[in-house]
C-alpha atoms as a PDB file:
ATOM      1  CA  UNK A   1      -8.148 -11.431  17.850  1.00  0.00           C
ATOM      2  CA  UNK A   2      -4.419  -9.860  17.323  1.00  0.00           C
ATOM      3  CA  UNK A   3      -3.338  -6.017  15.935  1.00  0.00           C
ATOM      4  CA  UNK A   4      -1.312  -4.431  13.275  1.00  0.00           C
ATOM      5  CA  UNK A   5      -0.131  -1.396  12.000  1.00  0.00           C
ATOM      6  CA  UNK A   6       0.700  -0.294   9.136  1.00  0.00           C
ATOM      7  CA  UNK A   7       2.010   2.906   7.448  1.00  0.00           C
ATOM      8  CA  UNK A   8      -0.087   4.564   4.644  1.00  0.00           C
ATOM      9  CA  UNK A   9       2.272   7.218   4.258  1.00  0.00           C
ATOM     10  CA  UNK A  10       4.244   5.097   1.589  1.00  0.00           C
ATOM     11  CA  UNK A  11       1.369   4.420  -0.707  1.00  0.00           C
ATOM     12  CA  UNK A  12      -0.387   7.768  -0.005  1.00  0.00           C
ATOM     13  CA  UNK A  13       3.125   9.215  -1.303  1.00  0.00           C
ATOM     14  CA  UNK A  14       2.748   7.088  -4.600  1.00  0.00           C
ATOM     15  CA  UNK A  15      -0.831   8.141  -4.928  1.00  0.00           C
ATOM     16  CA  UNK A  16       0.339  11.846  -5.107  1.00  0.00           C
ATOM     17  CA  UNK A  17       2.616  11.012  -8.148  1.00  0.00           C
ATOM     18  CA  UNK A  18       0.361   9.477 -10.223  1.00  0.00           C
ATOM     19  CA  UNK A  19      -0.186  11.694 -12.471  1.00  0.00           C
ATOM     20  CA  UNK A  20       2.936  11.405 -14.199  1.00  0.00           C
ATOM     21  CA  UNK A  21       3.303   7.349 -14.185  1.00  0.00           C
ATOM     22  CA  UNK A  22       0.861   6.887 -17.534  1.00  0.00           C
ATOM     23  CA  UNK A  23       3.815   5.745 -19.370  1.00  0.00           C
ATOM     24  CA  UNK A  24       5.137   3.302 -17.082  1.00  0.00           C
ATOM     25  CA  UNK A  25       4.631  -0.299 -18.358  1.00  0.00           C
ATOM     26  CA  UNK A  26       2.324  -2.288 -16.248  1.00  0.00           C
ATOM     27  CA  UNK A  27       3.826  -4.362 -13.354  1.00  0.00           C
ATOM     28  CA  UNK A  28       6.165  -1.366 -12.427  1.00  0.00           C
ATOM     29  CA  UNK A  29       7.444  -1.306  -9.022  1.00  0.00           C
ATOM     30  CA  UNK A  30       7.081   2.285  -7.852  1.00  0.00           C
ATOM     31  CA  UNK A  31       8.202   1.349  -4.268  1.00  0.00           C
ATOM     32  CA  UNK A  32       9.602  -1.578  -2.013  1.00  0.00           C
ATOM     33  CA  UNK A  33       8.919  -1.954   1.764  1.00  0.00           C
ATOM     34  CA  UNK A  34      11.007  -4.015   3.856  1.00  0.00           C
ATOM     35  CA  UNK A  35       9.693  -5.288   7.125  1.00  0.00           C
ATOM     36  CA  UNK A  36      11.385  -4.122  10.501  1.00  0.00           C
ATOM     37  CA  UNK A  37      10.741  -3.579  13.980  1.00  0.00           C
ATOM     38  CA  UNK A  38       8.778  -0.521  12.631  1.00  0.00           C
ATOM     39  CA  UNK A  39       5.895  -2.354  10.878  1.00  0.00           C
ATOM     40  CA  UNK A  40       4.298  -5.867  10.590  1.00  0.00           C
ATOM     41  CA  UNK A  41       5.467  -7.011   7.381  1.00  0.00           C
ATOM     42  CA  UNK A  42       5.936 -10.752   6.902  1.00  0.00           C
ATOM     43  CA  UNK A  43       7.456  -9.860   3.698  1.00  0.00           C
ATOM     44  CA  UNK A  44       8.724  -7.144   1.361  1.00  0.00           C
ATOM     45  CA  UNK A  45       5.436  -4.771   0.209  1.00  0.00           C
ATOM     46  CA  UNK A  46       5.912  -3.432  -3.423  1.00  0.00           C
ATOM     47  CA  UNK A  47       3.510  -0.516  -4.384  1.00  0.00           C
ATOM     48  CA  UNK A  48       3.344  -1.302  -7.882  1.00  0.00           C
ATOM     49  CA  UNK A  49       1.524   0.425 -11.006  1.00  0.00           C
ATOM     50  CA  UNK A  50      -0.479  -1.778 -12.778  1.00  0.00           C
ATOM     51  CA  UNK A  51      -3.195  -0.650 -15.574  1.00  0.00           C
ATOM     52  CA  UNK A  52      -3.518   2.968 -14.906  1.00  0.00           C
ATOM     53  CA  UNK A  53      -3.926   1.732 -10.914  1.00  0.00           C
ATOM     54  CA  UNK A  54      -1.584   2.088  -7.422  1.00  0.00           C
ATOM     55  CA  UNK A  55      -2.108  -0.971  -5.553  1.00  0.00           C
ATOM     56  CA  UNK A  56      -0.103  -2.539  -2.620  1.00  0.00           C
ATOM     57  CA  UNK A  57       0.344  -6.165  -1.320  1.00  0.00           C
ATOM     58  CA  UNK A  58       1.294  -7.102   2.435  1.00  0.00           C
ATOM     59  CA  UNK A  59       1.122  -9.843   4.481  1.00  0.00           C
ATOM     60  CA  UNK A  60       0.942  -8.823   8.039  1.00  0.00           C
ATOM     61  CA  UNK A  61       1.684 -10.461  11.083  1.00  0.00           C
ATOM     62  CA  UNK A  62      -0.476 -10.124  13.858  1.00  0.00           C
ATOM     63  CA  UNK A  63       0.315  -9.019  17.162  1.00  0.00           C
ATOM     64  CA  UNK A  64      -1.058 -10.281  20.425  1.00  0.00           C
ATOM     65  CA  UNK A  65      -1.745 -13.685  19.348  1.00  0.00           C
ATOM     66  CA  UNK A  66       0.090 -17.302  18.838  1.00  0.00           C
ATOM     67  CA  UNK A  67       0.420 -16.886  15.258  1.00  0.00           C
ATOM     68  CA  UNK A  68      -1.518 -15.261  12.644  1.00  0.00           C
ATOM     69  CA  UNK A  69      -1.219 -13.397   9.104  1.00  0.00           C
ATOM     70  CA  UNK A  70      -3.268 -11.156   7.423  1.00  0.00           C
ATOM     71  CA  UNK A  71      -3.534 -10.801   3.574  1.00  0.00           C
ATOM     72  CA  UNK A  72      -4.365  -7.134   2.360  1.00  0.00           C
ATOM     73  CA  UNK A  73      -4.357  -5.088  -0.855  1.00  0.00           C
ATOM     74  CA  UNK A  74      -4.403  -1.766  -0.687  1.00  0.00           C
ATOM     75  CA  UNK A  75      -6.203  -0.022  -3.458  1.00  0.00           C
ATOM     76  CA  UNK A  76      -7.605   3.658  -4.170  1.00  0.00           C
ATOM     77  CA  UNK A  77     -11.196   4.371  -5.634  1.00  0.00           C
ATOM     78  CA  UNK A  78     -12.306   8.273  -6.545  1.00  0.00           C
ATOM     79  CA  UNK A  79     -15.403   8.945  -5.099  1.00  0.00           C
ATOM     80  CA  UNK A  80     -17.639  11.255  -6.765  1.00  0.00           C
ATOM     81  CA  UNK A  81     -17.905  14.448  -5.313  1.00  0.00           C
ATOM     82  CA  UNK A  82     -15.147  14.019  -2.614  1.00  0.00           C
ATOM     83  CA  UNK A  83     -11.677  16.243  -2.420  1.00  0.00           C
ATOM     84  CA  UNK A  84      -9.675  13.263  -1.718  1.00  0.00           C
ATOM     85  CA  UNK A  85      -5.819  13.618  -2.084  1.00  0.00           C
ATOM     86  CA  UNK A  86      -6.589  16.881  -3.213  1.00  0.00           C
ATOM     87  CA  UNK A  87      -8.015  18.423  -0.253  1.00  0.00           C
ATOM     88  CA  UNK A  88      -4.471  17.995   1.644  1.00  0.00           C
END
């Protein structure tokens, strides 16, 4: 089956700003990840603004297998009725 990890705080960090990126153009890079021994990047990670939205890209590789990558966006949705980042 394989593992990873990966860190949140990066994006939740971005998340927390984002009420003063509205007049960033689209396509923005708000943050670059490198991989290291520390995470399972394949690949630099860019948390990027794009149409009023935070997203983030990585390809992780997975642990305890022969080989193996994993394709993920990360992406926030408000729920109705739910704190969210503002309960923190």
């Amino acid at each position: 089956m394989g593992r990873a990890e990966i860190d949140l705080k990066p994006y939740i960090a971005a998340l927390k700003m984002a009420k003063g990126l509205h007049n960033l153009p689209n396509n923005c890079a708000l943050k670059r990840i490198k991989p290291s021994q520390n995470n399972c990047l394949s690949n630099e990670s860019s948390i990027i603004w794009e149409n009023g939205k935070i997203t983030q890209d990585m390809r992780i590789k997975l642990k305890n297998v022969e080989c193996g990558e994993l394709l993920i966006q990360l992406d926030w949705n408000e729920t109705p009725n739910c704190k969210g980042l503002e309960s923190e």
